[in-house]
C-alpha atoms as a PDB file:
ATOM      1  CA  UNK A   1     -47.380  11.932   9.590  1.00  0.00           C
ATOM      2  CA  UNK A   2     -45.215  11.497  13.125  1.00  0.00           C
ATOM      3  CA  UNK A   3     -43.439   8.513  11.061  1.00  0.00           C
ATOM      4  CA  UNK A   4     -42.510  11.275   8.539  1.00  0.00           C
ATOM      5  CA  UNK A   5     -42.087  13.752  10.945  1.00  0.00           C
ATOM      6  CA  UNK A   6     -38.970  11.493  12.867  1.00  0.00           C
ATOM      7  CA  UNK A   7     -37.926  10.462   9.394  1.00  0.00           C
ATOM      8  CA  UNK A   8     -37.241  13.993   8.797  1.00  0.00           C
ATOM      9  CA  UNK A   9     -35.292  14.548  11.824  1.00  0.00           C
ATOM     10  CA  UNK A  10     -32.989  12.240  10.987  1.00  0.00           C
ATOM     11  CA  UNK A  11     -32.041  13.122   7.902  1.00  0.00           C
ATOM     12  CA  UNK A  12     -31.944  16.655   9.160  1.00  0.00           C
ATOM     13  CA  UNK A  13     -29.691  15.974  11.726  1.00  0.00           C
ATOM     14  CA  UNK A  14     -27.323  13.841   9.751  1.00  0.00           C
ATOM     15  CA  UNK A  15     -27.045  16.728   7.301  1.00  0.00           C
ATOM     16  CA  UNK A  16     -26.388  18.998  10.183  1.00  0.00           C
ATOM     17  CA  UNK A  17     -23.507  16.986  12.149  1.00  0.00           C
ATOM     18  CA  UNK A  18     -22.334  14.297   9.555  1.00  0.00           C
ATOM     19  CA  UNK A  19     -23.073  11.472  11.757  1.00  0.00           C
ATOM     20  CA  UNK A  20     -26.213   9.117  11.809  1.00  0.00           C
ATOM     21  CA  UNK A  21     -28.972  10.185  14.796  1.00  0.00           C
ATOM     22  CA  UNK A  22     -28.028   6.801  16.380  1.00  0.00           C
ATOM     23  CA  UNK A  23     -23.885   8.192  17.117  1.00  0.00           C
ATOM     24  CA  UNK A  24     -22.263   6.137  14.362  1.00  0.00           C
ATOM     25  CA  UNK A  25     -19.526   7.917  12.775  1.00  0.00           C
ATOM     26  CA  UNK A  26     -19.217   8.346   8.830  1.00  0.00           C
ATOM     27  CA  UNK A  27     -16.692   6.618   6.950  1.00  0.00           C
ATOM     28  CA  UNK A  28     -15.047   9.601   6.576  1.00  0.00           C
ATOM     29  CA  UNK A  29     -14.727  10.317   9.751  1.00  0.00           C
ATOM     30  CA  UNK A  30     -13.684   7.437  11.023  1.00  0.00           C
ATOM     31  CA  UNK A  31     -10.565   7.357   8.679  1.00  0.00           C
ATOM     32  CA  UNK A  32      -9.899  11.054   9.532  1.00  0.00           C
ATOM     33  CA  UNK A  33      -9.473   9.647  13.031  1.00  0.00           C
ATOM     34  CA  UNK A  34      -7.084   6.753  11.917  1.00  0.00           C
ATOM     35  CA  UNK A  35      -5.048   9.307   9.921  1.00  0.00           C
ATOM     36  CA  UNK A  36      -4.566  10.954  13.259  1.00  0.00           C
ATOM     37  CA  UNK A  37      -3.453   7.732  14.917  1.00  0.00           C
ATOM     38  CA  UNK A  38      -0.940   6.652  11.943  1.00  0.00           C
ATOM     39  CA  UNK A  39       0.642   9.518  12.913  1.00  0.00           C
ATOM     40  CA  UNK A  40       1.639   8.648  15.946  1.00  0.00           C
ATOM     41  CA  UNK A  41       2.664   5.174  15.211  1.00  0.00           C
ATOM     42  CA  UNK A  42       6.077   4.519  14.854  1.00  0.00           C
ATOM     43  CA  UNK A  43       6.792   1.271  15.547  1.00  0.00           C
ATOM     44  CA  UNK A  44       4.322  -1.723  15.945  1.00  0.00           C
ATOM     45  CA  UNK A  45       3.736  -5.836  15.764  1.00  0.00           C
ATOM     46  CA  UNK A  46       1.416  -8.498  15.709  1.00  0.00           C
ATOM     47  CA  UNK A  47       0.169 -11.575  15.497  1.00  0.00           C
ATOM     48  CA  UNK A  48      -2.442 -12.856  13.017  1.00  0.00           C
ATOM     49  CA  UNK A  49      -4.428 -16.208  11.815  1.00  0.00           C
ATOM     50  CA  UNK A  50      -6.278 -16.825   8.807  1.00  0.00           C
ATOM     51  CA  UNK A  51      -8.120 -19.571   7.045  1.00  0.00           C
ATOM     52  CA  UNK A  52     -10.147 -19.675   3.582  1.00  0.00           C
ATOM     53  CA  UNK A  53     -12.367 -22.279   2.366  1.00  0.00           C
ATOM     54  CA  UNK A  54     -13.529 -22.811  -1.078  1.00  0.00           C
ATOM     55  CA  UNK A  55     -14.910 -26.256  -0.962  1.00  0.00           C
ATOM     56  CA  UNK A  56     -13.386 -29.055  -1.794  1.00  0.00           C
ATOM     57  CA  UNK A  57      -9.849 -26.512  -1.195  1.00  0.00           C
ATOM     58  CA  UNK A  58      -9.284 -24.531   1.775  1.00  0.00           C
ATOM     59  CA  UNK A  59      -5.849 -22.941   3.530  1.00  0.00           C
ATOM     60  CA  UNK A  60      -5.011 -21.355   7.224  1.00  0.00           C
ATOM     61  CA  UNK A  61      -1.646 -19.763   8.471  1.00  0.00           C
ATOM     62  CA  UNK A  62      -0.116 -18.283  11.178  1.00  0.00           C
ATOM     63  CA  UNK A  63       2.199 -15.123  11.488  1.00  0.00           C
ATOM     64  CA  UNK A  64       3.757 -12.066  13.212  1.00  0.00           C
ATOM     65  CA  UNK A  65       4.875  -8.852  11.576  1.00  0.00           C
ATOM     66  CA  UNK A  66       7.264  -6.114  13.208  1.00  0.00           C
ATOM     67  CA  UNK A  67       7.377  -2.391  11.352  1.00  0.00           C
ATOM     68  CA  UNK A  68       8.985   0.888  11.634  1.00  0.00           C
ATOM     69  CA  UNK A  69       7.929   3.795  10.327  1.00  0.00           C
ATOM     70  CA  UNK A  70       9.744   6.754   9.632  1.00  0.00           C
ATOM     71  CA  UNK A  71       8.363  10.129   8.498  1.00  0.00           C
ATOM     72  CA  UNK A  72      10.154  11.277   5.674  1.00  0.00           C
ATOM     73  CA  UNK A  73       8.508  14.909   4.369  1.00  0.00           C
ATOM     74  CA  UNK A  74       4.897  14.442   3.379  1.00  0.00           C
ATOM     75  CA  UNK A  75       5.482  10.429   2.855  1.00  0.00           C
ATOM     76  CA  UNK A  76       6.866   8.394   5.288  1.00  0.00           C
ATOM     77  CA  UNK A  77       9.124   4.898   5.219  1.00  0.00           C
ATOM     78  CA  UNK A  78       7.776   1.806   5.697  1.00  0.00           C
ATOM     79  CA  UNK A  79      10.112  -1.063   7.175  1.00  0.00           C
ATOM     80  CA  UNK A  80       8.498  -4.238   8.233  1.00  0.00           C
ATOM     81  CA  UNK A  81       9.436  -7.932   8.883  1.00  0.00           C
ATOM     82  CA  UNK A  82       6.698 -10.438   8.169  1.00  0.00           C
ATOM     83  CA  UNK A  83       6.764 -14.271   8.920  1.00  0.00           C
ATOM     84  CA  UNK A  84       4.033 -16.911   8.326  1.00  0.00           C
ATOM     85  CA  UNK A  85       3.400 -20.721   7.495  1.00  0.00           C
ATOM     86  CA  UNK A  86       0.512 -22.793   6.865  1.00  0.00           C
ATOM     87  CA  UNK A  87      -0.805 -25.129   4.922  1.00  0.00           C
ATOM     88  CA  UNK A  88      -2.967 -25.287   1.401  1.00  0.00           C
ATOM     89  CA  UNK A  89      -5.391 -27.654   0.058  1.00  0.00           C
ATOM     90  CA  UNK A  90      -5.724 -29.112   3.411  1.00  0.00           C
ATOM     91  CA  UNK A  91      -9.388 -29.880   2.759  1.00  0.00           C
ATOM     92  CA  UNK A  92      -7.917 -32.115  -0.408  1.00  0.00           C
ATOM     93  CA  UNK A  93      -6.205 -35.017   0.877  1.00  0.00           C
ATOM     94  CA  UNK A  94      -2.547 -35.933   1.142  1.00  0.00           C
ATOM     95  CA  UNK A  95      -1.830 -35.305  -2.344  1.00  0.00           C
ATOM     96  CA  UNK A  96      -3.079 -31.734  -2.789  1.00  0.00           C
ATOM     97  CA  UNK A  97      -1.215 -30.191   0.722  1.00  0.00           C
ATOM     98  CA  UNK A  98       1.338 -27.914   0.312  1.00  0.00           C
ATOM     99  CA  UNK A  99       3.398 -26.649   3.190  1.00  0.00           C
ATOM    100  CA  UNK A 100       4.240 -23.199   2.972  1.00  0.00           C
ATOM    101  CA  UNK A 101       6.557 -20.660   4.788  1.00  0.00           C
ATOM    102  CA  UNK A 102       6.874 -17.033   3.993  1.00  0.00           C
ATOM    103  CA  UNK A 103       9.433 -14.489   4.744  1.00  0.00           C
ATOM    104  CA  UNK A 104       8.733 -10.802   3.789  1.00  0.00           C
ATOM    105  CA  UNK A 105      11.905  -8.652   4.583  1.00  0.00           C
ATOM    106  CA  UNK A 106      11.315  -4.767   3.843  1.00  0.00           C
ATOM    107  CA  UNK A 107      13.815  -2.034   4.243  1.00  0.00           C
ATOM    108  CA  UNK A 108      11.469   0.863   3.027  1.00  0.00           C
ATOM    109  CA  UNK A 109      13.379   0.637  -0.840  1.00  0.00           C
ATOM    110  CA  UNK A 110      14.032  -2.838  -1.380  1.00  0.00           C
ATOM    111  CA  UNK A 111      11.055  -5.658  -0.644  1.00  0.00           C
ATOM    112  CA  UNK A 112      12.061  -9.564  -0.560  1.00  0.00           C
ATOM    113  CA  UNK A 113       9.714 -12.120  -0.375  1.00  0.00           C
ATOM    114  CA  UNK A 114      10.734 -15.840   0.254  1.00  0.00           C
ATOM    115  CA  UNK A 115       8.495 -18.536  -0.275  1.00  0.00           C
ATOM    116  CA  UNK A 116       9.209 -21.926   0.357  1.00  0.00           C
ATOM    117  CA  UNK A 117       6.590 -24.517  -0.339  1.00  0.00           C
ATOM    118  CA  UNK A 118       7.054 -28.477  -0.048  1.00  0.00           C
ATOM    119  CA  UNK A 119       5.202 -29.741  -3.117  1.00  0.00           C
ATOM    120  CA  UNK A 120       8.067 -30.018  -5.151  1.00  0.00           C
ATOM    121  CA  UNK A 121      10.537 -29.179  -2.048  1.00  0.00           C
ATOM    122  CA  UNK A 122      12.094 -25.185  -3.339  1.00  0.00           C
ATOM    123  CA  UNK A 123      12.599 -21.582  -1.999  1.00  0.00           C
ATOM    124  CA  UNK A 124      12.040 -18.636  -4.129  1.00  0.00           C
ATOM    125  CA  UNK A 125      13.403 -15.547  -3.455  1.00  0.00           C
ATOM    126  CA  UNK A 126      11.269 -12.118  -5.462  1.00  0.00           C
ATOM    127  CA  UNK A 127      13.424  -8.722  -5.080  1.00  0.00           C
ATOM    128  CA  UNK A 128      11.413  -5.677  -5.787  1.00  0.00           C
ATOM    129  CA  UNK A 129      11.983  -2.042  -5.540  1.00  0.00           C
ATOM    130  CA  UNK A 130       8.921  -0.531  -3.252  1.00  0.00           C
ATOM    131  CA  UNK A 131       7.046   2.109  -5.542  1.00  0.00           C
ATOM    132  CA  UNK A 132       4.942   4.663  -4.316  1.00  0.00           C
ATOM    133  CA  UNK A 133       2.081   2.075  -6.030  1.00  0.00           C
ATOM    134  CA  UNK A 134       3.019  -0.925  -4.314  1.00  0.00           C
ATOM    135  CA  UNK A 135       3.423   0.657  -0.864  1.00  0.00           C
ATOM    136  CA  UNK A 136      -0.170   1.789  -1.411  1.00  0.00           C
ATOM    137  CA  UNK A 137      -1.817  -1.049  -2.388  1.00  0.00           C
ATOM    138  CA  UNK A 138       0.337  -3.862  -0.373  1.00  0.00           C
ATOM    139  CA  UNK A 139       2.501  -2.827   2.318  1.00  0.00           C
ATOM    140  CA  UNK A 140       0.267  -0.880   3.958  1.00  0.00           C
ATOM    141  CA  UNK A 141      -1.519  -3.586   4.531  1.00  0.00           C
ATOM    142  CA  UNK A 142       1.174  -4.622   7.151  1.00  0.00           C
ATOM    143  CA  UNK A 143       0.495  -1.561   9.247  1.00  0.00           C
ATOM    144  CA  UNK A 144      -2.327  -2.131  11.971  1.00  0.00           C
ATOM    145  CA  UNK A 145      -4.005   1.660  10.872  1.00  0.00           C
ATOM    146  CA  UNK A 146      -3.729   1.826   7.412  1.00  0.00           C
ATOM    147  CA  UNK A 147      -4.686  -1.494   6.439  1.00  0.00           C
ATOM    148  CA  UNK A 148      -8.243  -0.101   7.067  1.00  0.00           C
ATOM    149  CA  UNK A 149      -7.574   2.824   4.523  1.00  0.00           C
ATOM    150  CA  UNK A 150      -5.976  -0.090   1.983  1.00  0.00           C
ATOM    151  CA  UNK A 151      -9.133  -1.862   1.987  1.00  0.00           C
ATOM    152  CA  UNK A 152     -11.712   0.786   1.505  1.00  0.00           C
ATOM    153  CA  UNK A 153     -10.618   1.505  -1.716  1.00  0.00           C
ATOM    154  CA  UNK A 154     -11.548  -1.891  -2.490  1.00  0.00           C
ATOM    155  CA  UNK A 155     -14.761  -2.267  -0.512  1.00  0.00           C
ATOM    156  CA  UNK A 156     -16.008   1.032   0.024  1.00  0.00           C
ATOM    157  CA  UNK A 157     -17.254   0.639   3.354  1.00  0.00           C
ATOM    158  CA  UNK A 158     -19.528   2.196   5.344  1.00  0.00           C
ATOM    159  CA  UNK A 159     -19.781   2.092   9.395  1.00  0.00           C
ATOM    160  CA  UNK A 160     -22.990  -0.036  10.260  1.00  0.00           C
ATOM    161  CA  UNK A 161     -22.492  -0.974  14.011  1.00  0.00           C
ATOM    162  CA  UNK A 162     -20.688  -1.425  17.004  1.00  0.00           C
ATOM    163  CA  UNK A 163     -19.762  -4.502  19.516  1.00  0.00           C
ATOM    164  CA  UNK A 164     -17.180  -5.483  21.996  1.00  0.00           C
ATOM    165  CA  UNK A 165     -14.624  -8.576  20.643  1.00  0.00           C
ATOM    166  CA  UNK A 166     -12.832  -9.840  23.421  1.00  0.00           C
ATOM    167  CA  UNK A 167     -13.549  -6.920  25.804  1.00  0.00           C
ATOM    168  CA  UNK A 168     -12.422  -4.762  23.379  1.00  0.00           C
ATOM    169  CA  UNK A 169     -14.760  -1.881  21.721  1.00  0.00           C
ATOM    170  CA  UNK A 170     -15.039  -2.283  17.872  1.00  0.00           C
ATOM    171  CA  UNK A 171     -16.570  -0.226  15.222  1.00  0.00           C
ATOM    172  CA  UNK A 172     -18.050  -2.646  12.453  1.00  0.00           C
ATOM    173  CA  UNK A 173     -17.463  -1.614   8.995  1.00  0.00           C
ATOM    174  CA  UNK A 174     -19.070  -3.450   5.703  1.00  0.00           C
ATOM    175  CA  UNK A 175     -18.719  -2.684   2.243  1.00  0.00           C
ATOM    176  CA  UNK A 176     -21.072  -1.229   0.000  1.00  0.00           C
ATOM    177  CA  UNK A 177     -18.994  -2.474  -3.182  1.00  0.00           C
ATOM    178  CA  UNK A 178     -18.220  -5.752  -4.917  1.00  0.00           C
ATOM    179  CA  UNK A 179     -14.519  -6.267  -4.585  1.00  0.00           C
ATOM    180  CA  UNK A 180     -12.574  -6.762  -7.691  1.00  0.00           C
ATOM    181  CA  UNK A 181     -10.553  -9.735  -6.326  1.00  0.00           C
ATOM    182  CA  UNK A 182     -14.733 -11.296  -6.276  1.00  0.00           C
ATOM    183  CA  UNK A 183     -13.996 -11.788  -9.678  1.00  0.00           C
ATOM    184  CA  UNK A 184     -17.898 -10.531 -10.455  1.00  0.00           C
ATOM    185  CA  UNK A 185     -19.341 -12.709  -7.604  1.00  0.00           C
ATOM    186  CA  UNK A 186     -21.153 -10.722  -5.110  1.00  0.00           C
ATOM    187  CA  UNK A 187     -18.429  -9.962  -2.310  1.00  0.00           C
ATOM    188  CA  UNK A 188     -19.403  -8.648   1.410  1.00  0.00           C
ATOM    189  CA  UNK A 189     -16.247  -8.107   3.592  1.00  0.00           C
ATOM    190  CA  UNK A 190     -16.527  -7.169   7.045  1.00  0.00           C
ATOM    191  CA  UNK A 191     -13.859  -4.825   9.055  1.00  0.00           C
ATOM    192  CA  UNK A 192     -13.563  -4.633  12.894  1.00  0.00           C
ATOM    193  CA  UNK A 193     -12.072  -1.911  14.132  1.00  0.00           C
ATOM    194  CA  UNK A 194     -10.595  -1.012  17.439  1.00  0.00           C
ATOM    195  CA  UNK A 195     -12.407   2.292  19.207  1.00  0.00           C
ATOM    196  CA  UNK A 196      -9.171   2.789  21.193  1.00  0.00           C
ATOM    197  CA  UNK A 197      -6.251   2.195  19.151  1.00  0.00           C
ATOM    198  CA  UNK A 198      -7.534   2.228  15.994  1.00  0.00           C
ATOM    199  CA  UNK A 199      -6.570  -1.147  15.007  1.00  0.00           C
ATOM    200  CA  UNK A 200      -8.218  -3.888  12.967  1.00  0.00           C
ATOM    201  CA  UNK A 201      -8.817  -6.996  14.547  1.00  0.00           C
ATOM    202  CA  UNK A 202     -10.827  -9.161  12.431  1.00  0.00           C
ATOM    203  CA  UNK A 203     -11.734  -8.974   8.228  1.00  0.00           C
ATOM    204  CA  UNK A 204     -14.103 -11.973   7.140  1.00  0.00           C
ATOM    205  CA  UNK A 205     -14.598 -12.169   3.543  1.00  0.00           C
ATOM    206  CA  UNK A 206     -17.635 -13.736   1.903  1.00  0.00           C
ATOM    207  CA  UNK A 207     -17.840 -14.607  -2.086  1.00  0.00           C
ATOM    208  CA  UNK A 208     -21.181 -16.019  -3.560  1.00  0.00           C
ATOM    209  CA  UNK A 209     -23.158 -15.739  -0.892  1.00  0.00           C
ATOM    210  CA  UNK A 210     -20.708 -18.104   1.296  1.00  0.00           C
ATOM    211  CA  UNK A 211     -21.117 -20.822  -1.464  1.00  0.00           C
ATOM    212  CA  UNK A 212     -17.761 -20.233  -3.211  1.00  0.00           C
ATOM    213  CA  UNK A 213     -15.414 -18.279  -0.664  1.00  0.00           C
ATOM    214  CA  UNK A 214     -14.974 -17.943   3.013  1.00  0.00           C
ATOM    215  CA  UNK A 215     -11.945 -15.549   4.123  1.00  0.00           C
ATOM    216  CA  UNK A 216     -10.870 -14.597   7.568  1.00  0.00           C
ATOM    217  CA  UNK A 217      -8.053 -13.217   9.431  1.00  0.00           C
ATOM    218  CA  UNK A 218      -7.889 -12.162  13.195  1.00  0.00           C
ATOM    219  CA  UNK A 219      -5.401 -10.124  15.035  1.00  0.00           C
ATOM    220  CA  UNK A 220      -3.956 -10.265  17.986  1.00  0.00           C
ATOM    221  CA  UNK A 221      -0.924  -9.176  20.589  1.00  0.00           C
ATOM    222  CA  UNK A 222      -0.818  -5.755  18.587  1.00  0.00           C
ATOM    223  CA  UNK A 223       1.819  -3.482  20.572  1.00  0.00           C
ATOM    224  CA  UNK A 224       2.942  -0.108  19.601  1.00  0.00           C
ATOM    225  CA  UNK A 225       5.687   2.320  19.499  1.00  0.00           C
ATOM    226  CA  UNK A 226       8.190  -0.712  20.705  1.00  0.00           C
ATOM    227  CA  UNK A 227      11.967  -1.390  20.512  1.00  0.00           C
ATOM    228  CA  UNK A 228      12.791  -3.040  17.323  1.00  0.00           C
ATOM    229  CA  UNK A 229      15.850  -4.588  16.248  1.00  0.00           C
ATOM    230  CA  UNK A 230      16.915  -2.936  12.991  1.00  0.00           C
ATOM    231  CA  UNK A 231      18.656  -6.155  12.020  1.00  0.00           C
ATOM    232  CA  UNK A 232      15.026  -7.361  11.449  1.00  0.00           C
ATOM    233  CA  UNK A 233      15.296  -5.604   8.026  1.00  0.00           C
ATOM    234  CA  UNK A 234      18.080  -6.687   6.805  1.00  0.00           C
ATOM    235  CA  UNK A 235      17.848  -9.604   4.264  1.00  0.00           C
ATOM    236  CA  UNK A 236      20.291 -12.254   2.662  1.00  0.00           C
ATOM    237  CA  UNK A 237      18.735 -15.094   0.429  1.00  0.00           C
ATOM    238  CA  UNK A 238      19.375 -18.469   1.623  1.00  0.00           C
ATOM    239  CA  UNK A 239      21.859 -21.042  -0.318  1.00  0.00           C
ATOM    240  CA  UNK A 240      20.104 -22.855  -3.131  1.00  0.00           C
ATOM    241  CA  UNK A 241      16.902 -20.499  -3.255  1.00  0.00           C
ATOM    242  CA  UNK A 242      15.888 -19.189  -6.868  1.00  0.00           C
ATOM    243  CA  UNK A 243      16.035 -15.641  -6.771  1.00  0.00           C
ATOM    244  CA  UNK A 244      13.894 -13.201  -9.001  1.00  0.00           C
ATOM    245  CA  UNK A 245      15.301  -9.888  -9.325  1.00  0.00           C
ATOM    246  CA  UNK A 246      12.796  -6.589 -10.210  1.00  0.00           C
ATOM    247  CA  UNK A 247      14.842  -4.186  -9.387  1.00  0.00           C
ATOM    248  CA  UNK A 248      17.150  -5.019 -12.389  1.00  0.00           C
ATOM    249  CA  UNK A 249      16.436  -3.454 -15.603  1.00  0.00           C
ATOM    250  CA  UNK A 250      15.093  -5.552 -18.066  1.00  0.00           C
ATOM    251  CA  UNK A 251      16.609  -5.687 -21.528  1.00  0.00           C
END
């Protein structure tokens, strides 16, 4: 009867305030907060690292990203400057590496992505107009605070903890929801978000159990509200690279 009794309390007080009895926010209310702190960033960069493994493959790169944002009515404009390079099929031998370098130039209209990879030696350039659909779903990715709002409408997460990463205070988020990228493998990702700033700092991705996929980035050096050089977004391909224009109409 006392179990029930406690039992009760909980789920009376989690009606009442919204929050579980042991102080963990909802989801809900912890992306009300990052909606508040999105709108106070303006400018922003970072550093991050990832590496996959899906045995016998596997990849890791390195990068930095720079963004402005500029309100514009109810939306806003999104300008960023992404580099990275790394390496894939490095778990394969000599003759399944491919270097690659990436170069994602965005004035807030226009997107271009250059890729050069080694295996044949070639640069390709992709020019794409930014929709209201593909700022959603991708380039908000490239800002610190609503990366987290990206990804929950993929995972569906759900607040389940607290630690500190690096002396820094994290909320832990994990998803209640395969992810359709899993490709109808079980799928658990893992979000850690900054208390104070609001920032992720680490997503690890898990496919199968951790048979199949492995996924992890970490962030670092995040700064806010910063000088930028608004050369940074502009873009001119580079001689020789195949360029794939989507902002053309098709015939």
């Amino acid at each position: 009867m006392r179990r029930l009794s406690v039992a009760t309390c909980c789920v009376l007080l989690i009606l009442a305030t919204g929050r579980p009895a042991w102080g963990l926010p909802t989801i809900e209310q912890l992306l009300k907060t990052l909606d508040g702190a999105a709108d106070k960033l303006k400018s922003y960069s970072y550093e991050s690292k990832s590496q996959s493994r899906c045995f016998p493959h596997g990849s890791r790169h390195i990068g930095t990203c720079v963004g402005v944002i500029a309100r514009e009515g109810d939306g806003h404009l999104h300008k960023f400057h992404e580099l990275a390079e790394g390496v894939e099929g490095e778990n394969c031998g000599p003759d399944c590496r491919n270097e690659r370098a990436l170069k994602h130039v965005c004035d807030g209209k226009v997107s271009w992505l250059e890729i050069t990879q080694s295996r044949p030696r070639h640069t390709t350039v992709r020019k794409s107009p930014v929709t209201e659909d593909r700022r959603r779903k991708s380039y908000d990715l490239m800002n610190p605070i609503l990366r987290t709002h990206a990804w929950h409408r993929e995972y569906a997460f759900r607040v389940t903890g607290e630690k500190v990463i690096k002396g820094e205070a994290v909320w832990v988020l994990t998803s209640t929801a395969q992810s359709r990228r899993s490709q109808g493998y079980p799928a658990v990702c893992t979000l850690y978000v900054g208390k104070k700033d609001c920032f992720i700092r680490r997503k690890h991705v898990i496919v199968g159990g951790g048979v199949g996929y492995t996924f992890e980035t970490i962030y670092s050096n995040i700064r806010t509200n910063i000088d930028v050089d608004p050369k940074l977004f502009e873009y001119t391909p580079p001689k020789g690279a195949r360029v794939e224009d989507k902002t053309e109409p098709t015939q």
